[in-house]
Protein backbone atom coordinates (compact mmCIF):
# COMPACT_ATOMS: atom_id res chain seq x y z
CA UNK A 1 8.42 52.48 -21.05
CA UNK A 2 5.53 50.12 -22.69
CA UNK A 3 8.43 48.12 -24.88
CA UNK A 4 10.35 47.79 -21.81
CA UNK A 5 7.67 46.40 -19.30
CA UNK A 6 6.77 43.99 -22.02
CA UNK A 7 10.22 42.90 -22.23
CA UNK A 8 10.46 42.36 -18.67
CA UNK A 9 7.56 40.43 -18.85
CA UNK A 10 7.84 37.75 -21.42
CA UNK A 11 11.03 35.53 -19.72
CA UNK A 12 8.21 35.80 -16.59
CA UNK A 13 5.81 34.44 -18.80
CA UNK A 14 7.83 32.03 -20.80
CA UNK A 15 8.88 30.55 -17.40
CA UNK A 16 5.59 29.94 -15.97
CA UNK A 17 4.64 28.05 -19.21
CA UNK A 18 3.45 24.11 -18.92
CA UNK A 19 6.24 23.39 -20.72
CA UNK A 20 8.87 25.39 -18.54
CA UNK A 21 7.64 23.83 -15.49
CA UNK A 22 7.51 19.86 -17.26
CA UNK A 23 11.63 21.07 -17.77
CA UNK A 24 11.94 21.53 -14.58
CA UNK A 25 10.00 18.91 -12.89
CA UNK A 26 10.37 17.53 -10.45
CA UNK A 27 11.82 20.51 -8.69
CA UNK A 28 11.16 18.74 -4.76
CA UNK A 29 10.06 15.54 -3.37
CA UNK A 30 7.78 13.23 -5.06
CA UNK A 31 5.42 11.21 -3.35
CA UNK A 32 3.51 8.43 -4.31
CA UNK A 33 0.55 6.85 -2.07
CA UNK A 34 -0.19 3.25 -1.90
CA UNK A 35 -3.92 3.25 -0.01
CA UNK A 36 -3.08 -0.26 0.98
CA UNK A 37 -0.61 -1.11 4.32
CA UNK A 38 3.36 -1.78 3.59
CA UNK A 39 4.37 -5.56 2.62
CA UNK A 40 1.50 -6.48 -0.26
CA UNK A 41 2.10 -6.38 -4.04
CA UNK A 42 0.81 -2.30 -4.39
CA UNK A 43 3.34 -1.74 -2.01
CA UNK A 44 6.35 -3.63 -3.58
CA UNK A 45 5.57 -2.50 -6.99
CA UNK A 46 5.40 1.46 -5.73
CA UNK A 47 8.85 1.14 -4.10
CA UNK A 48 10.21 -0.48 -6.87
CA UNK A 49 9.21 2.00 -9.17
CA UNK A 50 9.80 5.05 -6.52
CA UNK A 51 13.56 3.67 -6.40
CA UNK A 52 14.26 4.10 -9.90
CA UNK A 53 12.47 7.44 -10.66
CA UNK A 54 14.50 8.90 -7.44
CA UNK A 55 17.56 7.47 -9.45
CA UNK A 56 16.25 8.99 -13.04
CA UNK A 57 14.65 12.40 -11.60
CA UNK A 58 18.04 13.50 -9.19
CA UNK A 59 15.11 13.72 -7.06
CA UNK A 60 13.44 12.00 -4.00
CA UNK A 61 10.48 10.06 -4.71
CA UNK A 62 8.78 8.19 -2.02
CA UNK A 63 5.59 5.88 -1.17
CA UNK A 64 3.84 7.16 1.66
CA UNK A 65 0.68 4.61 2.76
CA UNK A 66 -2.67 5.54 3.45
CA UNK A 67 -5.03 2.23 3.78
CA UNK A 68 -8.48 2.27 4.81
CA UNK A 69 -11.82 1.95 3.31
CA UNK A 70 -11.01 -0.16 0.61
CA UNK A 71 -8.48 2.43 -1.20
CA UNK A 72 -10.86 5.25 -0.69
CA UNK A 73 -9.24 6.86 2.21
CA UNK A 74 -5.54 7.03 -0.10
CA UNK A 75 -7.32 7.91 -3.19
CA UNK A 76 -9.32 10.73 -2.00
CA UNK A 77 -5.87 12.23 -0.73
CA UNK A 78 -4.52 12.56 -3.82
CA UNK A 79 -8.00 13.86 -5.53
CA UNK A 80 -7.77 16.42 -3.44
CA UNK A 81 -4.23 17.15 -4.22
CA UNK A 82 -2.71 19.79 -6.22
CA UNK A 83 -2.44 18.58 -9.74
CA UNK A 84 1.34 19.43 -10.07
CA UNK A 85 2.78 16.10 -10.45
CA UNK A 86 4.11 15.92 -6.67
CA UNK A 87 1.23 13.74 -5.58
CA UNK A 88 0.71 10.71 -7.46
CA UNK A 89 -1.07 7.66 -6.57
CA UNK A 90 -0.56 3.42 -7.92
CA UNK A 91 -3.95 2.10 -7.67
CA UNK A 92 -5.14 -1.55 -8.75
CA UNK A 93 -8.44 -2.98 -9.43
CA UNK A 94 -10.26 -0.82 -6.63
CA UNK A 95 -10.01 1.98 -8.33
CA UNK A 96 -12.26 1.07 -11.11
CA UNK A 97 -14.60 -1.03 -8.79
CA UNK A 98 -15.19 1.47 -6.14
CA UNK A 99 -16.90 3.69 -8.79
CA UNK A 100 -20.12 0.86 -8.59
CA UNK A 101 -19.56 0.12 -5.15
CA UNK A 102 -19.78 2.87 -3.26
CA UNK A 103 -23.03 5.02 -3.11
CA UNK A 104 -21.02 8.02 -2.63
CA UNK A 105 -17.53 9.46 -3.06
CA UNK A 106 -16.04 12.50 -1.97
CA UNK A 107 -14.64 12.07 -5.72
CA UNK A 108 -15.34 11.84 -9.24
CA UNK A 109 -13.54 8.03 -10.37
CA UNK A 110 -13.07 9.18 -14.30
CA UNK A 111 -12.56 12.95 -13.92
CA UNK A 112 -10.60 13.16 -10.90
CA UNK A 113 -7.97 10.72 -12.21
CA UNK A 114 -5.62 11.05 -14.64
CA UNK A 115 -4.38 7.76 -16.05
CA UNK A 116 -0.19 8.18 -16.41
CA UNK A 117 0.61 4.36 -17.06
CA UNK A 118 -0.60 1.13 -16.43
CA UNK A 119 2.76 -0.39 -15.13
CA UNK A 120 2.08 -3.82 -14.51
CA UNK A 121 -0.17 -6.68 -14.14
CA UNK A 122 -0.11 -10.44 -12.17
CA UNK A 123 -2.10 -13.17 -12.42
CA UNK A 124 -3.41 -14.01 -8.91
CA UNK A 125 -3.73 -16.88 -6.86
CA UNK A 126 -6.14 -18.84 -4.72
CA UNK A 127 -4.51 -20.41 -1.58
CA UNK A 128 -6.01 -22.32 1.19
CA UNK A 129 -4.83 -22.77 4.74
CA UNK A 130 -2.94 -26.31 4.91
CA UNK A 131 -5.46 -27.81 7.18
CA UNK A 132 -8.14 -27.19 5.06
CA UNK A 133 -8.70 -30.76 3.11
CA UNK A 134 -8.73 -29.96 -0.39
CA UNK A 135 -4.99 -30.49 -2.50
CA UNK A 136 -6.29 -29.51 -6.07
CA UNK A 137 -8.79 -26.87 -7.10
CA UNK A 138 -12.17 -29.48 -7.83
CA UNK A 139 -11.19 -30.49 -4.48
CA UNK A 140 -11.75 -26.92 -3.01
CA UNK A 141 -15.02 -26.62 -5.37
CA UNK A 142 -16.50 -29.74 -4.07
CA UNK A 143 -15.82 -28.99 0.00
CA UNK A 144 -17.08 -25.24 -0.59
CA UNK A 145 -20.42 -27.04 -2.42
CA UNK A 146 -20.55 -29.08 0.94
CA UNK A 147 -20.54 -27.07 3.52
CA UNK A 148 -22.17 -23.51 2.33
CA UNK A 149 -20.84 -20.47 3.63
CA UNK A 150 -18.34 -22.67 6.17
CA UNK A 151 -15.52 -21.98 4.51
CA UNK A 152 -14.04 -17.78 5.56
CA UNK A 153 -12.76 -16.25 2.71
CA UNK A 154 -10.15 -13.08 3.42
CA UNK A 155 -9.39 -10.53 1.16
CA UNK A 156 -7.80 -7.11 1.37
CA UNK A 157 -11.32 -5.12 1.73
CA UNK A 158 -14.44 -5.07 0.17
CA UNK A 159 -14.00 -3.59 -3.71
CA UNK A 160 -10.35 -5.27 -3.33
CA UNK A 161 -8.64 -7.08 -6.28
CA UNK A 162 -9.05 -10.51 -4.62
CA UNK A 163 -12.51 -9.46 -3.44
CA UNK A 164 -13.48 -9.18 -6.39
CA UNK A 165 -11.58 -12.02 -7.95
CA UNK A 166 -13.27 -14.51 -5.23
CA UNK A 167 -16.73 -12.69 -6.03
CA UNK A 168 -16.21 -13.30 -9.87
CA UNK A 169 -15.01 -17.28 -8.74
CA UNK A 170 -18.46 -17.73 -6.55
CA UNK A 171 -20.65 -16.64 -9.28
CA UNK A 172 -18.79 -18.91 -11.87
CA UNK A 173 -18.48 -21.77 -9.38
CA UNK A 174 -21.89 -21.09 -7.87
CA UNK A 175 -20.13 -21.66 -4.19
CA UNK A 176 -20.75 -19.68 -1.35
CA UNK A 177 -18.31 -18.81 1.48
CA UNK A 178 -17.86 -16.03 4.17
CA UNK A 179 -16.20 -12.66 3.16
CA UNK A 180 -13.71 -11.72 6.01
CA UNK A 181 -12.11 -8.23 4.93
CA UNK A 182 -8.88 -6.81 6.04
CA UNK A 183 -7.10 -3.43 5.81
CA UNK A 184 -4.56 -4.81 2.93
CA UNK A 185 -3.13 -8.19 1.41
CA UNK A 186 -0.36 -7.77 4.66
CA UNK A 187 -3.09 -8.29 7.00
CA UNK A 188 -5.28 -10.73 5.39
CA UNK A 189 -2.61 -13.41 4.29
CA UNK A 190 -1.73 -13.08 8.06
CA UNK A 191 -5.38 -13.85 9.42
CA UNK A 192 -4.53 -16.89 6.78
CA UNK A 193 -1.50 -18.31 8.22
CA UNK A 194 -3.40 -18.07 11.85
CA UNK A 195 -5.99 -20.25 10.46
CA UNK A 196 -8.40 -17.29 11.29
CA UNK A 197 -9.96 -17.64 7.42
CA UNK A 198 -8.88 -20.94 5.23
CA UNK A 199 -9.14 -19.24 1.91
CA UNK A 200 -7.83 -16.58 -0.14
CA UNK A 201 -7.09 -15.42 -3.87
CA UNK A 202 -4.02 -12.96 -3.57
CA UNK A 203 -1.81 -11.09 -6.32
CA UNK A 204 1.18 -13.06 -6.38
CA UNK A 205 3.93 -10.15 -4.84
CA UNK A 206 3.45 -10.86 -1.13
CA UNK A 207 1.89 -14.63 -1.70
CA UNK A 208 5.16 -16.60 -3.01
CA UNK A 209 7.56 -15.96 0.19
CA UNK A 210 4.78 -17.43 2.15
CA UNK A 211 3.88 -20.34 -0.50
CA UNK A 212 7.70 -21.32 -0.56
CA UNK A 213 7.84 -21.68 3.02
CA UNK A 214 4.58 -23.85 2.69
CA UNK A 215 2.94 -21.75 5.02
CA UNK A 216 -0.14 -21.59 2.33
CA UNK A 217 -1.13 -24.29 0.30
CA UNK A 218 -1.46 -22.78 -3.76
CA UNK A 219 -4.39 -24.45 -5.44
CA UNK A 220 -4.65 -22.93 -8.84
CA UNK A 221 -3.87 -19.07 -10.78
CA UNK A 222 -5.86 -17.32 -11.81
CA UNK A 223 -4.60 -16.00 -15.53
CA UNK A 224 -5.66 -18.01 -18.46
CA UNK A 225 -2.14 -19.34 -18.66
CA UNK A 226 0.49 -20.65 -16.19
CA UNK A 227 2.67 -17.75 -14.27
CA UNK A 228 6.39 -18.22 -14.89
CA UNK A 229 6.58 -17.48 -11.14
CA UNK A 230 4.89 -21.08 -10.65
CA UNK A 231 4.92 -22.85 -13.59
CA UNK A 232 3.97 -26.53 -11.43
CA UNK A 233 0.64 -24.41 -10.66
CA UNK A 234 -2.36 -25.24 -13.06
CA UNK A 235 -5.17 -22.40 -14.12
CA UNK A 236 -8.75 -22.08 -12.62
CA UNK A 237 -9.60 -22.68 -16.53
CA UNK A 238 -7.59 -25.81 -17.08
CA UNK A 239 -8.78 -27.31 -13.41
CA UNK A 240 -12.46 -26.84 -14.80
CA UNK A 241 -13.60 -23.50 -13.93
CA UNK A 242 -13.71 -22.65 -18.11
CA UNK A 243 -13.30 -18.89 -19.34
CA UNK A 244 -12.58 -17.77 -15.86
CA UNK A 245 -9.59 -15.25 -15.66
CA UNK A 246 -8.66 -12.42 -13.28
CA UNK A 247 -5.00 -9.87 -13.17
CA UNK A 248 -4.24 -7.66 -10.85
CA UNK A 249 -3.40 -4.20 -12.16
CA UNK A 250 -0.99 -1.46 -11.18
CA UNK A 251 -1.44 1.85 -12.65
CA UNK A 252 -0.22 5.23 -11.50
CA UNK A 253 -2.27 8.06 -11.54
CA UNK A 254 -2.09 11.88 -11.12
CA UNK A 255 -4.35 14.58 -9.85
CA UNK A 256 -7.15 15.22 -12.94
CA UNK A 257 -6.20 18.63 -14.23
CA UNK A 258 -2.15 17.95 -13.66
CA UNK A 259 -0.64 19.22 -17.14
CA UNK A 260 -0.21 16.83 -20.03
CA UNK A 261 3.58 18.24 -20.55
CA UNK A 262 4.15 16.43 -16.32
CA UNK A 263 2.07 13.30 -17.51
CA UNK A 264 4.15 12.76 -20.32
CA UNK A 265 7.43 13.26 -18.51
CA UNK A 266 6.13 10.81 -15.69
CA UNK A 267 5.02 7.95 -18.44
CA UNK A 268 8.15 8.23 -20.71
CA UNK A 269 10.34 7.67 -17.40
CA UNK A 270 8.55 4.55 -16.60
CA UNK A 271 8.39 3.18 -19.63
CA UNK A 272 11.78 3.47 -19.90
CA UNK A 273 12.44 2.13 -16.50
CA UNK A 274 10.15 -0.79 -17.41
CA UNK A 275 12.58 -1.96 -19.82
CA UNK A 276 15.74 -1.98 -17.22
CA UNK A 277 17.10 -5.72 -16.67
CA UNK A 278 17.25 -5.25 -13.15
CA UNK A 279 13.35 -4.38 -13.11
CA UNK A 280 12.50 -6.98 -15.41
CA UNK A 281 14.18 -9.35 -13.25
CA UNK A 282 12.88 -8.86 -9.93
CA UNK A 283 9.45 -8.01 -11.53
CA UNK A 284 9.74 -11.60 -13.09
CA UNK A 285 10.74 -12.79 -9.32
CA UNK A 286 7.67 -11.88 -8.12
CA UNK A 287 5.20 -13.26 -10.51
CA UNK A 288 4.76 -9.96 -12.61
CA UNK A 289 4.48 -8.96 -15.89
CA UNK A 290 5.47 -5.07 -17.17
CA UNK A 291 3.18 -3.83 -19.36
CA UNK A 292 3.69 0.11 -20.09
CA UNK A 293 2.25 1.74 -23.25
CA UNK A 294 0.49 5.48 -23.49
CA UNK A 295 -1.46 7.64 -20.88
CA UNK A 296 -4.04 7.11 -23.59
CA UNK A 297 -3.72 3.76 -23.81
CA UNK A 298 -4.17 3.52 -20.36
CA UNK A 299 -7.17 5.82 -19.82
CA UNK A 300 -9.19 3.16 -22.56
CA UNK A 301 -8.19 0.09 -20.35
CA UNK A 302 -9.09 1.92 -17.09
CA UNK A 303 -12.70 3.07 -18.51
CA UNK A 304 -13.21 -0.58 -19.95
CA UNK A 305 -12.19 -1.88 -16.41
CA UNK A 306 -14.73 0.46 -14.37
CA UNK A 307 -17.74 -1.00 -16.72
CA UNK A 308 -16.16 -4.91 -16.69
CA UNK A 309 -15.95 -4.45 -12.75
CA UNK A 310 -19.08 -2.67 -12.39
CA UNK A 311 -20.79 -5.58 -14.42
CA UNK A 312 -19.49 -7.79 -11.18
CA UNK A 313 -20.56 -6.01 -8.77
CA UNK A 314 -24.09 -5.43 -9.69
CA UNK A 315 -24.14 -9.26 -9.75
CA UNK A 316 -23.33 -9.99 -6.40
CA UNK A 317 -25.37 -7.12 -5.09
CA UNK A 318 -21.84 -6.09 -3.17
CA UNK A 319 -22.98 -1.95 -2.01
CA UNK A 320 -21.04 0.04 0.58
CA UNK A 321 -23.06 3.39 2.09
């Protein structure tokens, strides 16, 4: 009777092994948040991404958006998750910032998070509203150094990317100008067009349609070399502004505690679908640059990112309650 309960047992067992269940993930839907609204470059890159792992998986993997609070409203979501691999979460700079800038989260930023793979990076750009008089970057230095805190800067919220890429550019530039956040990149390059802020540094997903259509008038980008997106478009280094360099980062993230056998799965597939031609072509359209590599890999960039940003934020004295 003992021999036989054991045998009965073990294919139980066996199947509720990590590595049983990494065989057979995913087994339902997939979903991955993007705490910014639909349209900017989090989003694009998410339902780029969500499209081919629905097409590699046999299953459905979709972006559901949660904005709000500068990312903290989508990322506690998935901290709170189950860490089975069916709630993931592509987070950029904020991420790491948020860790320094807010005095208290409902989460823990480095144990909370597992790092899967940092899929891509884009330099970023600072456009100005077309009435505003400046055509080339010391032109936009010298009319911020003239009228103090005149010029309304947007940016997607407060512990943003392009926050803290304009934070980083007054403390090189020694400017000063008026924060004006927004719930997302959507919203903000919007309040730009309107003329309701005259400046903005924005990834460049979500900027070129609206630079093209000369809507937005590009001044400079913001990666220590020229973007194949815009190749006519100098650097903030070579217009003056030495040293000074800022990407945008896209990384997806799991649920700490989801099993290393599910994280592994997860990276290899988007590694692989880094490589595609099709992805590196529309990636390429959009001004951005695959990257890829290890979960471990990743997890040393990300900790080196929440010190960098931290770094800038105690600077400005930027603090959110």
């Amino acid at each position: 009777m003992v021999k036989r309960t054991v045998l009965v047992l073990l294919p139980l067992m066996f199947a509720a092994s990590p590595s049983a269940i990494a065989q057979q993930y995913p087994a339902r839907t997939v979903r991955i948040v993007v705490p910014f609204t639909p349209g900017g470059g989090t989003d694009i890159v998410a339902r780029q991404m969500a499209a081919k792992l629905t097409e590699a998986f046999g299953q459905q993997v979709v972006v559901e958006n949660r904005p709000g609070a500068g990312t903290v409203i989508g990322s506690e979501v998935v901290a709170k998750s189950a860490p089975d691999g069916y709630t993931l979460i592509l987070q950029v700079n904020s991420l790491a910032a948020n860790h320094t800038l807010y005095k208290k989260l409902s989460y823990d930023t480095l144990r909370d998070f597992l790092p899967i793979v940092l899929a891509a990076s884009t330099p970023n750009v600072l456009v100005v509203h077309p009435s505003l008089p400046a055509n080339n970057l010391r032109e936009f230095i010298a009319l911020a150094k003239q009228r103090p805190d005149e010029i309304a800067y947007a940016s997607s919220g407060v512990g943003g990317a392009s926050y803290l890429a304009t934070e980083m550019f007054k403390l090189d530039t020694g400017i000063k100008m008026t924060h004006i956040p927004y719930k997302g990149t959507v919203p903000a390059l919007t309040a730009m067009i309107s003329g309701e802020t005259q400046a903005m540094i924005a990834a460049l997903p979500g900027t070129v349609p609206n630079l093209k259509a000369r809507r937005l008038r590009a001044l400079a980008v913001t990666s220590i070399k020229r973007a194949p997106a815009m190749p006519e478009l100098p650097t903030v280094d070579e217009s003056g502004v030495k040293g000074f360099e800022f990407a945008t980062w896209y990384g997806l993230f799991a649920p700490g505690g989801t099993s290393r056998d599910i994280v592994t799965r997860l990276n290899t597939a988007i590694n692989r679908i880094l490589t595609l031609p099709d992805m590196k072509e529309q990636f390429a359209r959009q001004g951005l640059d695959p990257v890829g590599g290890t979960p471990e890999q990743f997890a040393g960039y990300f900790k080196a990112e929440v010190e960098k940003l931290g770094k800038v934020i105690r600077a400005t004295g930027a603090r959110v309650e």
